[in-house]
N, C-alpha and C. Protein backbone atom coordinates (compact mmCIF):
# COMPACT_ATOMS: atom_id res chain seq x y z
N UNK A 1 1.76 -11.93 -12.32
CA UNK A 1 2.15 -11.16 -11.16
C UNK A 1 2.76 -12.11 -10.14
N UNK A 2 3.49 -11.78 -9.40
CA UNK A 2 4.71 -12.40 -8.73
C UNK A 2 5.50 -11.69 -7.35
N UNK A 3 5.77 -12.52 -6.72
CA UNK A 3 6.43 -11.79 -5.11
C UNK A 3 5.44 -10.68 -4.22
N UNK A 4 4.27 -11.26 -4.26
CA UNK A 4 3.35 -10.37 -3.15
C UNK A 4 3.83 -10.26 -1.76
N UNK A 5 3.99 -8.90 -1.21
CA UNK A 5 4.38 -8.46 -0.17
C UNK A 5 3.34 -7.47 0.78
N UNK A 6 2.87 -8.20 1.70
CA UNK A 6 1.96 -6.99 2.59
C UNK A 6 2.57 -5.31 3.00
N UNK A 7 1.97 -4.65 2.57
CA UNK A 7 2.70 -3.32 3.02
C UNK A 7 1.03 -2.16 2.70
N UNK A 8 1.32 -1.04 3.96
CA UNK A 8 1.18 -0.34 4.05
C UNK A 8 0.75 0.75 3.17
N UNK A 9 0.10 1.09 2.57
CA UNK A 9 -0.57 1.98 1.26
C UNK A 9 -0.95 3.48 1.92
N UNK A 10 0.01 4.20 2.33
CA UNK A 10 -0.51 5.76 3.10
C UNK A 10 -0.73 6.62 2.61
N UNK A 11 -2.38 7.44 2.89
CA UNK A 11 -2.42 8.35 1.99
C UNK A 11 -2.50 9.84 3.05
N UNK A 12 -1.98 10.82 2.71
CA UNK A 12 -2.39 12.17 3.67
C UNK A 12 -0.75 12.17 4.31
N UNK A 13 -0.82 13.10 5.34
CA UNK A 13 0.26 13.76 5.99
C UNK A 13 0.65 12.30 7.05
N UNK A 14 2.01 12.23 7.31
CA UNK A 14 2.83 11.95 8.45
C UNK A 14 3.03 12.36 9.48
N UNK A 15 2.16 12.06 10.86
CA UNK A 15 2.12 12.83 11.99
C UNK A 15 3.43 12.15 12.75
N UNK A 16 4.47 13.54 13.34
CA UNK A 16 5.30 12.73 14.16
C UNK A 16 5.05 13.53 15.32
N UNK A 17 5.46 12.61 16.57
CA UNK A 17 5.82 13.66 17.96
C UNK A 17 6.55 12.70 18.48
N UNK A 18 7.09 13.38 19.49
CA UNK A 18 8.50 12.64 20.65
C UNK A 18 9.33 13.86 21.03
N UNK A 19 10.30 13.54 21.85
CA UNK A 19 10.99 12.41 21.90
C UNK A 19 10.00 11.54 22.90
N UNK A 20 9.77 10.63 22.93
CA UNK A 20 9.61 10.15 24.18
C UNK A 20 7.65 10.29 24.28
N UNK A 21 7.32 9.54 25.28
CA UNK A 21 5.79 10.44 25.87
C UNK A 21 5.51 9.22 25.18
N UNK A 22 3.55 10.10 24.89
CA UNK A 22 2.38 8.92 24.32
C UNK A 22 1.91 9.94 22.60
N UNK A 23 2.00 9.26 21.45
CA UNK A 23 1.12 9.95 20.63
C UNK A 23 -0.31 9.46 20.48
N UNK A 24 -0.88 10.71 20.15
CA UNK A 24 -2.78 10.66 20.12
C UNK A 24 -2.92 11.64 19.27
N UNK A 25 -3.29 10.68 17.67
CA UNK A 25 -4.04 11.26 16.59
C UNK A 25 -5.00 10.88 16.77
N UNK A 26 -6.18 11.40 15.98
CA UNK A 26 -7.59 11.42 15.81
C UNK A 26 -7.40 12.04 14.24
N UNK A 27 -7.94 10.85 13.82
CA UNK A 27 -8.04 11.25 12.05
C UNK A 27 -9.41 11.58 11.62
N UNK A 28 -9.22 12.74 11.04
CA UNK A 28 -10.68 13.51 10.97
C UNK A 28 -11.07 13.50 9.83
N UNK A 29 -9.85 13.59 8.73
CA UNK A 29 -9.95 14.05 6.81
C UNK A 29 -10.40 12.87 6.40
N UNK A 30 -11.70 12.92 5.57
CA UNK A 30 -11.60 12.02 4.60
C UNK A 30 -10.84 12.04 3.43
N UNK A 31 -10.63 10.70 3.19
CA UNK A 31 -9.84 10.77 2.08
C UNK A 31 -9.76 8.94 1.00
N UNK A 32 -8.86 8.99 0.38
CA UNK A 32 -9.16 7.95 -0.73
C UNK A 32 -8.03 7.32 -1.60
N UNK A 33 -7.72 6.18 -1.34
CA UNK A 33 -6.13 5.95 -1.92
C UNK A 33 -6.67 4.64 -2.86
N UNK A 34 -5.92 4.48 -4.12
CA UNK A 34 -6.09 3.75 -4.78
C UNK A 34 -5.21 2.66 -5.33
N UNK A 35 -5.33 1.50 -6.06
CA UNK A 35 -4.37 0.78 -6.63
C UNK A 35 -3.63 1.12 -7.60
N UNK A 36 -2.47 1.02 -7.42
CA UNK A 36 -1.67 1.72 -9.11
C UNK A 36 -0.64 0.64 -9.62
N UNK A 37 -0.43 1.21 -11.09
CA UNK A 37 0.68 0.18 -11.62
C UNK A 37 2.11 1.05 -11.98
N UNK A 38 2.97 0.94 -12.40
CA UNK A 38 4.37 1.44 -12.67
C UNK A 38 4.54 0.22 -13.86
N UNK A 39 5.89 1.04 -14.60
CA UNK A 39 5.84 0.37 -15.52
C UNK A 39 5.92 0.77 -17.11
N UNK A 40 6.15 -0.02 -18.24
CA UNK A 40 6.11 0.49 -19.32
C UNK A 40 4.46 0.73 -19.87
N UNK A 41 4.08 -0.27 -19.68
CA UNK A 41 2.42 -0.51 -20.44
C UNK A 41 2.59 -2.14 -20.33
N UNK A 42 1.28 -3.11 -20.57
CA UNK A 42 0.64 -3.82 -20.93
C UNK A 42 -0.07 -4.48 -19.49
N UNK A 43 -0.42 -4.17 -18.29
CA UNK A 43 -1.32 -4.53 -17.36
C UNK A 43 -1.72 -3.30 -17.08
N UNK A 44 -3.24 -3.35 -16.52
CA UNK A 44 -4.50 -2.46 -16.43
C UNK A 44 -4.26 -3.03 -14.96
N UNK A 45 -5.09 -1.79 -14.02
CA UNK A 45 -5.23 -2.35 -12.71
C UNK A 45 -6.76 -2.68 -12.52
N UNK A 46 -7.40 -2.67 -13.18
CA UNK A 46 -8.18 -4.14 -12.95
C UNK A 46 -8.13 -5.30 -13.27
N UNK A 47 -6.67 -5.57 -13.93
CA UNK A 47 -6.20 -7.15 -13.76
C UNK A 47 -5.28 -7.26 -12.58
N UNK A 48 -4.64 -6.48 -12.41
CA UNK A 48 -3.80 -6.81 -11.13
C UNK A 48 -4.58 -6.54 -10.09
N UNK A 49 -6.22 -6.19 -9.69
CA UNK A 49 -6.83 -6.31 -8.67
C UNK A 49 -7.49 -7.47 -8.54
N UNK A 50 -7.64 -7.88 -9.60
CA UNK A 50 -8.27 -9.37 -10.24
C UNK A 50 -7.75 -10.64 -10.01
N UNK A 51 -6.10 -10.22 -10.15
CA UNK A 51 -5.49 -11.41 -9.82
C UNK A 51 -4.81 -11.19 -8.03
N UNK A 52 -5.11 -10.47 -7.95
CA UNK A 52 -4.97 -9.98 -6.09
C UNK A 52 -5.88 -10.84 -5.15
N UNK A 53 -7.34 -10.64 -5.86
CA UNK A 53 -8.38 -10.78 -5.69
C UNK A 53 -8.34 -12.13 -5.62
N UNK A 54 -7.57 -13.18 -7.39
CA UNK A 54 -7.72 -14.91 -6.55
C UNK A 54 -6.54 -15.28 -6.07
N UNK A 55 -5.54 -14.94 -5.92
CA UNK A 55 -4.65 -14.98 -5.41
C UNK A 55 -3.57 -15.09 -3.99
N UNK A 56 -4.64 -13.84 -3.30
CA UNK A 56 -3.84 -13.47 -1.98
C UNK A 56 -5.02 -13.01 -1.00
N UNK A 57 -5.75 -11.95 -1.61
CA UNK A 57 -6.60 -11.42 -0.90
C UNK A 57 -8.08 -11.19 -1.34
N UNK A 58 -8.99 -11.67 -0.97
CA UNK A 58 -10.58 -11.76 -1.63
C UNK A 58 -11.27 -9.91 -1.06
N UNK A 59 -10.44 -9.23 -0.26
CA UNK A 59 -10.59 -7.99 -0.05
C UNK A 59 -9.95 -7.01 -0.71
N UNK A 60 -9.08 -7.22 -1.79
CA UNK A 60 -8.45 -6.45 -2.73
C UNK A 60 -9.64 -5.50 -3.57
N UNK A 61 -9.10 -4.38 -3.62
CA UNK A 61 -10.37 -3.55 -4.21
C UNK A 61 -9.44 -2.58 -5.12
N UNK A 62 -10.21 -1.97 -6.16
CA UNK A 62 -9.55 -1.18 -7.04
C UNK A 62 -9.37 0.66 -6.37
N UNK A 63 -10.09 0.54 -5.39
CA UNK A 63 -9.89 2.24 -4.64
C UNK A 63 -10.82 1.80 -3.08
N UNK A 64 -9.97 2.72 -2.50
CA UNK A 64 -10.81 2.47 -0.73
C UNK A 64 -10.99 3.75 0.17
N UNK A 65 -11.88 3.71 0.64
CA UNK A 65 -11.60 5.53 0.72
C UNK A 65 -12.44 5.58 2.43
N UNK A 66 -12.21 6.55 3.14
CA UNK A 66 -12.69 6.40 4.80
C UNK A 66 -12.91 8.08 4.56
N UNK A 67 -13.94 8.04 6.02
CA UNK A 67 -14.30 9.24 6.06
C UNK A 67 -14.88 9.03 7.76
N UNK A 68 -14.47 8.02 8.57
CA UNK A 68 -15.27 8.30 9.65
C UNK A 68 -13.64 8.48 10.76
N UNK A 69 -14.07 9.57 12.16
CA UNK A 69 -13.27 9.06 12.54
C UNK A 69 -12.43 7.88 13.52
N UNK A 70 -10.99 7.90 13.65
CA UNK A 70 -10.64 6.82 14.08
C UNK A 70 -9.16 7.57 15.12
N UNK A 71 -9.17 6.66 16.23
CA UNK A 71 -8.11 7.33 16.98
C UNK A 71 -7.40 6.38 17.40
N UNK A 72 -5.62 6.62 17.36
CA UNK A 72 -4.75 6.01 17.70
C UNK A 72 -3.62 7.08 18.69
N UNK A 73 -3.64 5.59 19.17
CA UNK A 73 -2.80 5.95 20.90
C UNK A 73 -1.75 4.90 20.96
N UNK A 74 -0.50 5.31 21.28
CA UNK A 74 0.65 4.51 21.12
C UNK A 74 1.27 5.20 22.06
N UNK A 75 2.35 4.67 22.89
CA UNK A 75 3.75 5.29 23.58
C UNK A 75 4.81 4.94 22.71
N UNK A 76 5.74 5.86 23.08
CA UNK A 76 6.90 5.87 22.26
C UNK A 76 7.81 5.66 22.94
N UNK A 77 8.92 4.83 22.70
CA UNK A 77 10.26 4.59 23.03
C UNK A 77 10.88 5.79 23.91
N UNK A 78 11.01 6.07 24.90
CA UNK A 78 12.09 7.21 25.36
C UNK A 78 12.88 7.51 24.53
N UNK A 79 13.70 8.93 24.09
CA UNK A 79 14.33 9.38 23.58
C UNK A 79 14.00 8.98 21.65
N UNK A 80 13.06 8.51 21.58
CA UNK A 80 12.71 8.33 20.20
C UNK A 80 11.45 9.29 19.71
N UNK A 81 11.08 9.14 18.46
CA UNK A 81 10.40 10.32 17.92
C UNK A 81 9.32 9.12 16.77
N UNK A 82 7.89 8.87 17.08
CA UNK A 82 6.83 8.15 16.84
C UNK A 82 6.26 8.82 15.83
N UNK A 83 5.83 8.07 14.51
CA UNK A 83 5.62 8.53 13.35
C UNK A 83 4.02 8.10 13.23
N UNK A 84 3.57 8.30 12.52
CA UNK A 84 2.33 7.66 12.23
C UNK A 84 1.39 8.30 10.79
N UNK A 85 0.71 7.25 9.76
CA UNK A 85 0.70 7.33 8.63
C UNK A 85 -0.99 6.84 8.42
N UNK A 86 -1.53 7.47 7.59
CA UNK A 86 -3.07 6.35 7.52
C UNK A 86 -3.27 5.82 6.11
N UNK A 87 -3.81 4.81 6.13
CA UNK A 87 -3.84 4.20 5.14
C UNK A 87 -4.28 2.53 4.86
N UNK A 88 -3.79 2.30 3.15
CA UNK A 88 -4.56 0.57 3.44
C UNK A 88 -3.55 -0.47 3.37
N UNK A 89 -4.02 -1.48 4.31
CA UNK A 89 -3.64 -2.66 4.59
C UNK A 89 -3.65 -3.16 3.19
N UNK A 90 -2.42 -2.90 2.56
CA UNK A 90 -2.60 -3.72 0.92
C UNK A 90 -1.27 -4.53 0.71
N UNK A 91 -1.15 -4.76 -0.82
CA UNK A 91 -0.13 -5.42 -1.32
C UNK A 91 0.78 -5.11 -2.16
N UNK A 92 2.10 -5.06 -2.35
CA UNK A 92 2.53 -4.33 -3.68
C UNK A 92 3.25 -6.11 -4.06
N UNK A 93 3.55 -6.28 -5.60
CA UNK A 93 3.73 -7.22 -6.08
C UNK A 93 4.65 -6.89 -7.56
N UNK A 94 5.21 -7.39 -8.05
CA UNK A 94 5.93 -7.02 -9.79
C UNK A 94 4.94 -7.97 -10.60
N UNK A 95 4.35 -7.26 -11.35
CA UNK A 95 4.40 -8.15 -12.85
C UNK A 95 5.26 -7.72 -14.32
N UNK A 96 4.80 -8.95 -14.94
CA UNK A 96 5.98 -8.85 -16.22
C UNK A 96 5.23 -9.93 -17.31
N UNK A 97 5.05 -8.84 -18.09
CA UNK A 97 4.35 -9.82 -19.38
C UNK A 97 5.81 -9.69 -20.54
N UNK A 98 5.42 -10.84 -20.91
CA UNK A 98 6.04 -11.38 -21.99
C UNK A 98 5.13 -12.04 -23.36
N UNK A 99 6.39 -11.39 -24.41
CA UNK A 99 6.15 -11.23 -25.99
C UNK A 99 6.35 -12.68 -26.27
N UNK A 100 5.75 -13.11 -27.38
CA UNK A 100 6.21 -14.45 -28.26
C UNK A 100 6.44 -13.80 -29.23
N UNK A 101 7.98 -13.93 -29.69
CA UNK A 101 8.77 -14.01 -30.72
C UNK A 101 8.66 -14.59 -31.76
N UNK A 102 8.39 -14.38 -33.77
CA UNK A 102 8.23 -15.23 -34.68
C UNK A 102 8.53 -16.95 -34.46
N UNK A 103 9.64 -16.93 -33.61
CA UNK A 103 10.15 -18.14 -33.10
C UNK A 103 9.32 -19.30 -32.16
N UNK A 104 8.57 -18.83 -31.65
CA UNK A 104 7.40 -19.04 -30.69
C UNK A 104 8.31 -19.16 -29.37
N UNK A 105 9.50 -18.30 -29.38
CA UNK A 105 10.26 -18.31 -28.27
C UNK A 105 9.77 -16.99 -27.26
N UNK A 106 9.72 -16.95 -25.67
CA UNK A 106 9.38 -15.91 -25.14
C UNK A 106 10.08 -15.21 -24.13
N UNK A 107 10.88 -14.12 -25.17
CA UNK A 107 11.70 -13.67 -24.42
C UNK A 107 11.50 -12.35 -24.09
N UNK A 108 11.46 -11.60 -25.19
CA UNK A 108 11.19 -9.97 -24.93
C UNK A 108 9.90 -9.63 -23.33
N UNK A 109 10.45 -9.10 -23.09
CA UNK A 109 8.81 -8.95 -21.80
C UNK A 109 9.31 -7.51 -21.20
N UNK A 110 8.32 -6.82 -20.44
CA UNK A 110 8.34 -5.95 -20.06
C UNK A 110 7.40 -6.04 -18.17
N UNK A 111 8.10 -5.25 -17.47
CA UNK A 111 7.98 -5.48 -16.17
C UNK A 111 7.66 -3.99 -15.41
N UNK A 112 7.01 -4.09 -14.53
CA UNK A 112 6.86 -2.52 -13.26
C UNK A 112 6.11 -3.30 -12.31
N UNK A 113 5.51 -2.93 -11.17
CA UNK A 113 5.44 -2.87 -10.00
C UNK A 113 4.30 -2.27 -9.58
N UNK A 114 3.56 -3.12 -8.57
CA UNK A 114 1.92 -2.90 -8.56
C UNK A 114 1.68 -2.63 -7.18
N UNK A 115 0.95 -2.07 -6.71
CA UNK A 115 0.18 -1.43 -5.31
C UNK A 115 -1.10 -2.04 -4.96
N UNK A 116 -1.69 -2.95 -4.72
CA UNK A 116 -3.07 -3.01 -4.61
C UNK A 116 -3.74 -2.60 -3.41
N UNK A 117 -4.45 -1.88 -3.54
CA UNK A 117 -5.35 -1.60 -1.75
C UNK A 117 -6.10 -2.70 -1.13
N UNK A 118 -6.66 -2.65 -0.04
CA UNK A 118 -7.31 -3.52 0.71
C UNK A 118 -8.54 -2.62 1.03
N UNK A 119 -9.86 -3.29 1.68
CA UNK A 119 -10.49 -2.83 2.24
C UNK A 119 -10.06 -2.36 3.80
N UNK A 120 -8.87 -3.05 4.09
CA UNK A 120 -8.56 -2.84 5.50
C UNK A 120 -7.77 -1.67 5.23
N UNK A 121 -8.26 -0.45 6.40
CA UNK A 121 -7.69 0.76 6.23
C UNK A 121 -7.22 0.69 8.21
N UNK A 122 -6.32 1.79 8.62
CA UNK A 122 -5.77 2.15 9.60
C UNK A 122 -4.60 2.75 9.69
N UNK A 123 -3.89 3.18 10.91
CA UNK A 123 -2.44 3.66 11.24
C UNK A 123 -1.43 2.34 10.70
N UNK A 124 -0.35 2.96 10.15
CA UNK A 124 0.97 2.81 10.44
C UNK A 124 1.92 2.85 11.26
N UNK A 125 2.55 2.88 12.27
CA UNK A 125 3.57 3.41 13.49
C UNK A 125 4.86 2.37 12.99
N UNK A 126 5.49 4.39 13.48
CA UNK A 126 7.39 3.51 13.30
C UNK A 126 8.03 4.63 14.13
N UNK A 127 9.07 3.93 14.31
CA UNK A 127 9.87 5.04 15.54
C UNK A 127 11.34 5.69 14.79
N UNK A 128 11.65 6.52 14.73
CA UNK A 128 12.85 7.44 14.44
C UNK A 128 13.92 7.74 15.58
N UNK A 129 15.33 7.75 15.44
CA UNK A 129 15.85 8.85 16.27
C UNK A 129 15.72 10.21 15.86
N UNK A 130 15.46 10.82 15.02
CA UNK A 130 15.35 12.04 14.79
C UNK A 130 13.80 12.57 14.51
């Protein structure tokens, strides 16, 4: 696994309001987002939580799930329109395993694209013109 990138893992609805003003969610739903893989076949996501795990983040978990609530308060840009998303503080990354060939050459391989969650859960915020 290769090119780990921090990003955002959102699970549930996209609250927007604006233009303009203050938004105030209060997240009430529990709910539960997990690690996934893409891809043809040959990694399980308990190896790519595994190697998350020595790798990048010792809080990498195979599913993370909240149920208490939590409230976010932001202002928004004038004339803009404030989004907001819940979810985990995780990682998405590519892996790509590769075949050895009669040759003991290794070329054939196969590749997709991994999600891992974090224990760290919270809002997202991004601003729109529309």
């Amino acid at each position: 696994m290769h090119g780990y990138k921090a990003t955002h893992i959102g699970k549930g609805p996209v609250y927007k309001d604006g233009p303009g003003g203050t938004m105030v969610i209060t997240r009430t739903t529990a709910e539960k987002v997990g690690s996934s893989i893409s891809g043809t076949a040959g990694v399980t996501v308990d190896f790519a939580v595994s190697q998350a795990k020595a790798e990048i983040s010792r809080e990498s978990v195979k599913e993370v799930s909240w149920g208490t609530d939590h409230q976010y308060r932001r202002n928004i840009t004038s004339g803009r329109y404030g989004n907001t998303q819940y979810g985990s503080w995780g990682h998405s990354a590519t892996w790509e395993k590769y075949y050895e060939l009669p040759n003991c050459r290794k070329s054939q391989r196969t590749s997709g694209g991994v999600k891992v969650v974090n224990k760290a859960v919270g809002f997202r915020y991004w601003e729109t013109r529309s």
